[in-house]
Protein backbone atom coordinates (compact mmCIF):
# COMPACT_ATOMS: atom_id res chain seq x y z
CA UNK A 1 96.15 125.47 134.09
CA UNK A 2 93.44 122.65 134.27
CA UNK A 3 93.12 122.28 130.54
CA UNK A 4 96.84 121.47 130.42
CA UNK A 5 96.76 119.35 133.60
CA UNK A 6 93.60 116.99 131.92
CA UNK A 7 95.25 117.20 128.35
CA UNK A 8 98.86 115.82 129.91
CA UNK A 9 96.66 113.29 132.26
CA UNK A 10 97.05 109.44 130.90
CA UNK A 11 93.35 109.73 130.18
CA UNK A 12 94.18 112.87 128.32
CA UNK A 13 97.06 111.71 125.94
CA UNK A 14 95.65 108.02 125.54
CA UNK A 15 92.28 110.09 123.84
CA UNK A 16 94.73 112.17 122.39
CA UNK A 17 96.70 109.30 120.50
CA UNK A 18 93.78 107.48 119.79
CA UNK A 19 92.32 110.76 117.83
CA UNK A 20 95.67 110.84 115.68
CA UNK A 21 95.25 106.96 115.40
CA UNK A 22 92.05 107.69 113.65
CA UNK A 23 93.18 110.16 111.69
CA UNK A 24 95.94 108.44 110.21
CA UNK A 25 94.88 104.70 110.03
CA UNK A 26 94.81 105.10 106.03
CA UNK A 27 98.54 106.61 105.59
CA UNK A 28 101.26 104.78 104.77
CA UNK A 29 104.57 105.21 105.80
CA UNK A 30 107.51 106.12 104.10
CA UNK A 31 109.70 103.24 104.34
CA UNK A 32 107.06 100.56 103.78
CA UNK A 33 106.49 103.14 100.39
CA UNK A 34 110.30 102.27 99.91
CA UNK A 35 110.21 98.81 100.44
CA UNK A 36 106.66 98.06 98.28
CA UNK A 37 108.40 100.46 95.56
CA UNK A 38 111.65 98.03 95.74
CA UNK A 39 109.71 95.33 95.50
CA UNK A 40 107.39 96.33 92.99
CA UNK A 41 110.46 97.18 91.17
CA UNK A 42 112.52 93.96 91.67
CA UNK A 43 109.56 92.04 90.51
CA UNK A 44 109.40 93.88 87.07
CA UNK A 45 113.43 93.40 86.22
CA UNK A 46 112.59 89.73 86.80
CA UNK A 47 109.37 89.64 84.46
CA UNK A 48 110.93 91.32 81.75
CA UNK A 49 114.22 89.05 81.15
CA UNK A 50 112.89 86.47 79.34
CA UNK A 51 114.68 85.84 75.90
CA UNK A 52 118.06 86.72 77.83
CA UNK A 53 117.72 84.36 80.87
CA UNK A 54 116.41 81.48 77.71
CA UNK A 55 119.80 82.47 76.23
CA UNK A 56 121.73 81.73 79.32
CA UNK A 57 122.36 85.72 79.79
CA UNK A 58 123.47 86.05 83.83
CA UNK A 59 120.68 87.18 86.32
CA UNK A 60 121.25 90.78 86.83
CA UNK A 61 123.00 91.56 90.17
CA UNK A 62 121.20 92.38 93.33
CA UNK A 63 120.08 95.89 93.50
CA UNK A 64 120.43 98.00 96.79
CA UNK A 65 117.23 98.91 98.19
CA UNK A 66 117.86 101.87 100.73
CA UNK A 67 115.41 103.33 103.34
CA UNK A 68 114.69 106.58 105.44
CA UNK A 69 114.70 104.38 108.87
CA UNK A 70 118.70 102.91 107.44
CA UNK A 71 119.86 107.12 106.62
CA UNK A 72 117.91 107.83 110.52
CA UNK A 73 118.40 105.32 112.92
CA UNK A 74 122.11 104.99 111.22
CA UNK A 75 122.60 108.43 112.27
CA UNK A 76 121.15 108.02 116.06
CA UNK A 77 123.78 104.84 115.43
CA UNK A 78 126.80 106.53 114.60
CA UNK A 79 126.62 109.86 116.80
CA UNK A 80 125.72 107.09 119.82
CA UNK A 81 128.86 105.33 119.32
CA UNK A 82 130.72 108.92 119.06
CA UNK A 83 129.33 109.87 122.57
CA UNK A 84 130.04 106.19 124.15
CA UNK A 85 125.98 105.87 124.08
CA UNK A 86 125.01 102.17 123.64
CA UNK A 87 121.45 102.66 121.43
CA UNK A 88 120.78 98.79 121.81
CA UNK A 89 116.80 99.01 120.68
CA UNK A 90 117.90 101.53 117.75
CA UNK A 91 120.37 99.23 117.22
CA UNK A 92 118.46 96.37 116.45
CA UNK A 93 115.70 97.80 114.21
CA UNK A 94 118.39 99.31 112.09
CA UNK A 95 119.40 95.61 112.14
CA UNK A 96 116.32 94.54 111.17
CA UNK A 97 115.40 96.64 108.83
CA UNK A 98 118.81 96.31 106.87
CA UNK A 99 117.67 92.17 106.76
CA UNK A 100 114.59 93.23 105.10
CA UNK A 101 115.95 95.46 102.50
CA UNK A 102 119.08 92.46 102.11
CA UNK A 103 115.94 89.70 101.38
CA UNK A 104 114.34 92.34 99.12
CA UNK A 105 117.36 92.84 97.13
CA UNK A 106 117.97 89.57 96.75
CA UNK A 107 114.50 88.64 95.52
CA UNK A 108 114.07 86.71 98.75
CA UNK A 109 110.31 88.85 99.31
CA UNK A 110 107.81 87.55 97.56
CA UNK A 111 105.01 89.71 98.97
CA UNK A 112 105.20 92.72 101.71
């Protein structure tokens, strides 16, 4: 089929991607959703302490801010090491995403 064979061509799929590229540029994605809401969240349970933290009350503890990459990649983690499949790159997103939800959690993100 030549309509399949031009559609599957690098010329093809680059057009194609750039098309989705376009039609997604506004979305955002779920985990930077997570992390803004964390943040956003964070930020007000530091604003609203005021008379407690004047009274020497304890800064509340870090809260746990969780993503959809951590639950996914974790998975493609986990069944990898089940199977004896090194996942090196998935690896070390999962790594880096868990450092960005750590500095979150500890206030350590000022602005995403």
């Amino acid at each position: 089929d030549p309509d399949a064979t031009a559609a599957l061509s690098p010329d093809g799929l680059r057009g194609y991607v750039r098309e989705v590229m376009g039609a997604t540029a506004g979305n955002v994605s779920s985990m930077l959703q997570d992390v803004e809401r964390a943040a956003a969240d964070r930020a007000s349970s530091s604003e609203g302490g005021g008379a407690e933290q004047a009274r020497g009350a304890a800064t509340p503890a870090p809260f746990r801010v969780s993503t959809e990459i951590e639950y996914l990649n974790g998975y493609v983690r986990r069944r990898g090491l089940a199977h004896s499949i090194p996942t090196p790159h998935n690896d070390r997103l999962l790594h880096y995403v868990k450092m960005l939800c750590e500095d979150i959690s500890l206030g350590n993100v000022e602005q995403l």
